[in-house]
Protein backbone atom coordinates (compact mmCIF):
# COMPACT_ATOMS: atom_id res chain seq x y z
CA UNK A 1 15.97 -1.90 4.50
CA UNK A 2 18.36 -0.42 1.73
CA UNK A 3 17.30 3.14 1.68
CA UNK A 4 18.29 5.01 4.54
CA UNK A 5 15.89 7.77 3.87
CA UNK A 6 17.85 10.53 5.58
CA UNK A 7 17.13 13.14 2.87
CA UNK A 8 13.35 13.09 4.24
CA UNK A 9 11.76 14.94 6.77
CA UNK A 10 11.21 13.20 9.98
CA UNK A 11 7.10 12.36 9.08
CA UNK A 12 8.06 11.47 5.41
CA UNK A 13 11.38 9.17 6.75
CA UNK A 14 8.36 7.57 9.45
CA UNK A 15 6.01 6.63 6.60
CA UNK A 16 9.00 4.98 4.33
CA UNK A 17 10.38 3.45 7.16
CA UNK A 18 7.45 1.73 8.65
CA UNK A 19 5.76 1.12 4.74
CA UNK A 20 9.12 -0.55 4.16
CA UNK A 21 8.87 -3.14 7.26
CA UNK A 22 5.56 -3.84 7.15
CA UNK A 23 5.76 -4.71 3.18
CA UNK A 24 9.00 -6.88 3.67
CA UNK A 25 6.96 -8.78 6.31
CA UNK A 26 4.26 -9.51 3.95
CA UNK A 27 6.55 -10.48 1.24
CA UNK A 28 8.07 -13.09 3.50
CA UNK A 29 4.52 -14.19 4.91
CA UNK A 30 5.69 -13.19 8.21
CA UNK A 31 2.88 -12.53 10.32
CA UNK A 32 4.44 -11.62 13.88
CA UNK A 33 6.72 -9.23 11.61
CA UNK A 34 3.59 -7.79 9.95
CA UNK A 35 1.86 -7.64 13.44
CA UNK A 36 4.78 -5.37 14.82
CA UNK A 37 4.45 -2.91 11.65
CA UNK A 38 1.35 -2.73 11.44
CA UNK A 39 0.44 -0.46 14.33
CA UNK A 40 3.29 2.51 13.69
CA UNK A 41 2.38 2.15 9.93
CA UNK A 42 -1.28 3.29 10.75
CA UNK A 43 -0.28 5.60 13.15
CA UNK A 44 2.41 7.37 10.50
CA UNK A 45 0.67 10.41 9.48
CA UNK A 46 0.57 10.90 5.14
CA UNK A 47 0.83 6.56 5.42
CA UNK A 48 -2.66 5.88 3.82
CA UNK A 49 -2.05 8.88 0.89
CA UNK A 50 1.91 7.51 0.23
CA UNK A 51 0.58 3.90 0.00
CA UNK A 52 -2.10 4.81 -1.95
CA UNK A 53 0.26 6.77 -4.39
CA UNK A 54 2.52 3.57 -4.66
CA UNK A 55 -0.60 1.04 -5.34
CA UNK A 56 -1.36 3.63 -7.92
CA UNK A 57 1.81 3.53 -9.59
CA UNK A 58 1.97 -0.45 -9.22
CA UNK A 59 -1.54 -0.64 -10.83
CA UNK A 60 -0.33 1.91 -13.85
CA UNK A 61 3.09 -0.02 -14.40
CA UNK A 62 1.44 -3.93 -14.34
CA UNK A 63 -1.92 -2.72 -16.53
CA UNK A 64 -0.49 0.25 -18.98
CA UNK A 65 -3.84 -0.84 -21.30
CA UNK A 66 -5.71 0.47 -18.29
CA UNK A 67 -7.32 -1.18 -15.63
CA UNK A 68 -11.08 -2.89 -15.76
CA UNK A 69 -13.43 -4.53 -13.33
CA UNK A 70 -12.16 -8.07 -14.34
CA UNK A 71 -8.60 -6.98 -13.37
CA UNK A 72 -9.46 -5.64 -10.06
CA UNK A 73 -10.90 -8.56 -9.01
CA UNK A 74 -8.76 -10.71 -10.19
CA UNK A 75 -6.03 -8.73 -8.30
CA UNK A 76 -8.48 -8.82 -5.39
CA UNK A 77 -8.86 -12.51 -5.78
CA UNK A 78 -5.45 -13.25 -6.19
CA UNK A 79 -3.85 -11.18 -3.22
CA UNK A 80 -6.58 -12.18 -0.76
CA UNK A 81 -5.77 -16.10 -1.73
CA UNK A 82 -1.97 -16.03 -1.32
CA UNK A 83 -2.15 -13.65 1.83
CA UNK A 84 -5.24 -16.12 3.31
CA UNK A 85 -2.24 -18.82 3.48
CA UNK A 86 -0.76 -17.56 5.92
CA UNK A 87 -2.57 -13.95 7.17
CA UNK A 88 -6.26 -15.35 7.95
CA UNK A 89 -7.46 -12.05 8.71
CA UNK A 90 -7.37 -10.88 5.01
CA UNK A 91 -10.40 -9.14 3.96
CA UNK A 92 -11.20 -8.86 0.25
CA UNK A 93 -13.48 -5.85 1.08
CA UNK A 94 -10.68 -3.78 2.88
CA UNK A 95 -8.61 -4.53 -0.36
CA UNK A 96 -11.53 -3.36 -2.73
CA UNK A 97 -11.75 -0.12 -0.41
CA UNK A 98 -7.73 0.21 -1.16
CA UNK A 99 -7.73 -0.13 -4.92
CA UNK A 100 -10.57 2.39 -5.18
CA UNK A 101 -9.05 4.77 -3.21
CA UNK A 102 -5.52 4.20 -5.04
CA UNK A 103 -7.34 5.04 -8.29
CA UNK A 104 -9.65 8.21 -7.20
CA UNK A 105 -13.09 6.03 -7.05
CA UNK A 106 -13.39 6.20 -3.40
CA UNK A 107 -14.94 8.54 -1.46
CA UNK A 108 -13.70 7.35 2.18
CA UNK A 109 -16.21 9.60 3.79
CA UNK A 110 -19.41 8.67 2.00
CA UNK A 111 -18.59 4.57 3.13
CA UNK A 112 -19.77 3.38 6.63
CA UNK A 113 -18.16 2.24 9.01
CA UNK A 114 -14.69 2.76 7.33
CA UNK A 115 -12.15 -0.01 7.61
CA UNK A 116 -9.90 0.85 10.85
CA UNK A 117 -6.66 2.53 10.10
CA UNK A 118 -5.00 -0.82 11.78
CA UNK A 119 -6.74 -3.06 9.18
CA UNK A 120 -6.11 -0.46 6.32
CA UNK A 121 -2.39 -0.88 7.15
CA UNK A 122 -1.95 -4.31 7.25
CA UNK A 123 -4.04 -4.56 3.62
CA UNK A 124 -1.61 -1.93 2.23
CA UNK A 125 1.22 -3.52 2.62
CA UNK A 126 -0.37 -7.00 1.90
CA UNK A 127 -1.53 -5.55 -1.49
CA UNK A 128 1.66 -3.69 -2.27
CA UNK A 129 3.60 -6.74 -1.71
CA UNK A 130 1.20 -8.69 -3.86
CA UNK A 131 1.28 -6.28 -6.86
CA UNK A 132 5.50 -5.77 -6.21
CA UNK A 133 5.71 -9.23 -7.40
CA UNK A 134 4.52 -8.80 -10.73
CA UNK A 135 7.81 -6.09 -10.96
CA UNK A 136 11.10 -6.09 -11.06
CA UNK A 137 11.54 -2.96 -8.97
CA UNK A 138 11.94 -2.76 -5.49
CA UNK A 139 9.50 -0.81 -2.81
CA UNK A 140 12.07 1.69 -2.39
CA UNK A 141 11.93 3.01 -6.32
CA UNK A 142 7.77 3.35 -5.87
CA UNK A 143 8.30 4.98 -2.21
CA UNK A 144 10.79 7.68 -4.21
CA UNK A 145 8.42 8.30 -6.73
CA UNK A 146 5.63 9.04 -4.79
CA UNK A 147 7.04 10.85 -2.68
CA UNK A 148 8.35 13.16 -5.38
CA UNK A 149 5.06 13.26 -6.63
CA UNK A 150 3.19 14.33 -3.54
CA UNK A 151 5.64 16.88 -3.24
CA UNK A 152 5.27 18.38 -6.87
CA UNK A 153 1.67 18.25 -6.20
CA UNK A 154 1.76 20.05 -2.70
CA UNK A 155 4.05 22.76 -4.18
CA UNK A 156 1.30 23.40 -7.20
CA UNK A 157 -1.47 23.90 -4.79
């Protein structure tokens, strides 16, 4: 990891630092290396609304025209067929449940049963991987920004 995250508090610093290994696993289709993130990632509290914020941002930056049906699930269709290569377990509904969320669309108490946070985790950083490709900015950059962001929109509230 290149960012040393020091400047964040300790849950903020847990959340970038286990987002950060668990999306450089799936960007080298490592799956023991994914395995072994996976399980502080979901357990880092904030993970789910930081990852969402940086899927967000990754979905605003690749489609500025806006985002329709056809490109979700072609972004569904393409992420679930590179990760299937060498992460079997990826499911194209947890990644659906993901981008919804990421753009406000999702209600995560209104679906039944909701994905477990484990399988939430690993999707996360299989679908920020996926969309990081399409950039030329690394993980770090997004995990700034939204981190700044949460915070400007804590301190309005």
């Amino acid at each position: 990891m290149s960012s040393t995250w020091r400047h964040l508090p300790t849950t903020a610093r847990a959340v970038a630092v286990t987002a950060s290994d668990a999306v450089a696993a799936a960007q080298e289709q490592d799956r023991d290396g994914l395995q072994a993130a996976v399980d502080p990632l979901a357990a880092a509290e904030g993970s789910g609304l930081v990852l969402g914020t940086v899927v967000r941002m990754l979905l605003e930056e690749t489609h500025p025209d806006g985002l329709g049906g056809d490109d979700v699930r072609g972004i569904i269709e393409r992420c679930t067929r590179a990760a299937a290569v060498w992460e079997p377990a990826v499911d194209p509904h947890v990644l659906l449940v993901l981008l919804a969320g990421a753009l406000g669309v999702h209600d995560p108490d209104e679906q039944a049963p909701r994905p477990a946070p484990e399988s939430l985790a690993r999707h996360a950083a299989l679908l920020v991987a996926h969309l990081l490709a399409s950039t030329s900015s690394p993980l770090a950059t997004y995990l700034a920004a939204a981190f700044a962001e949460i915070e400007r929109t804590e301190s309005q509230d």
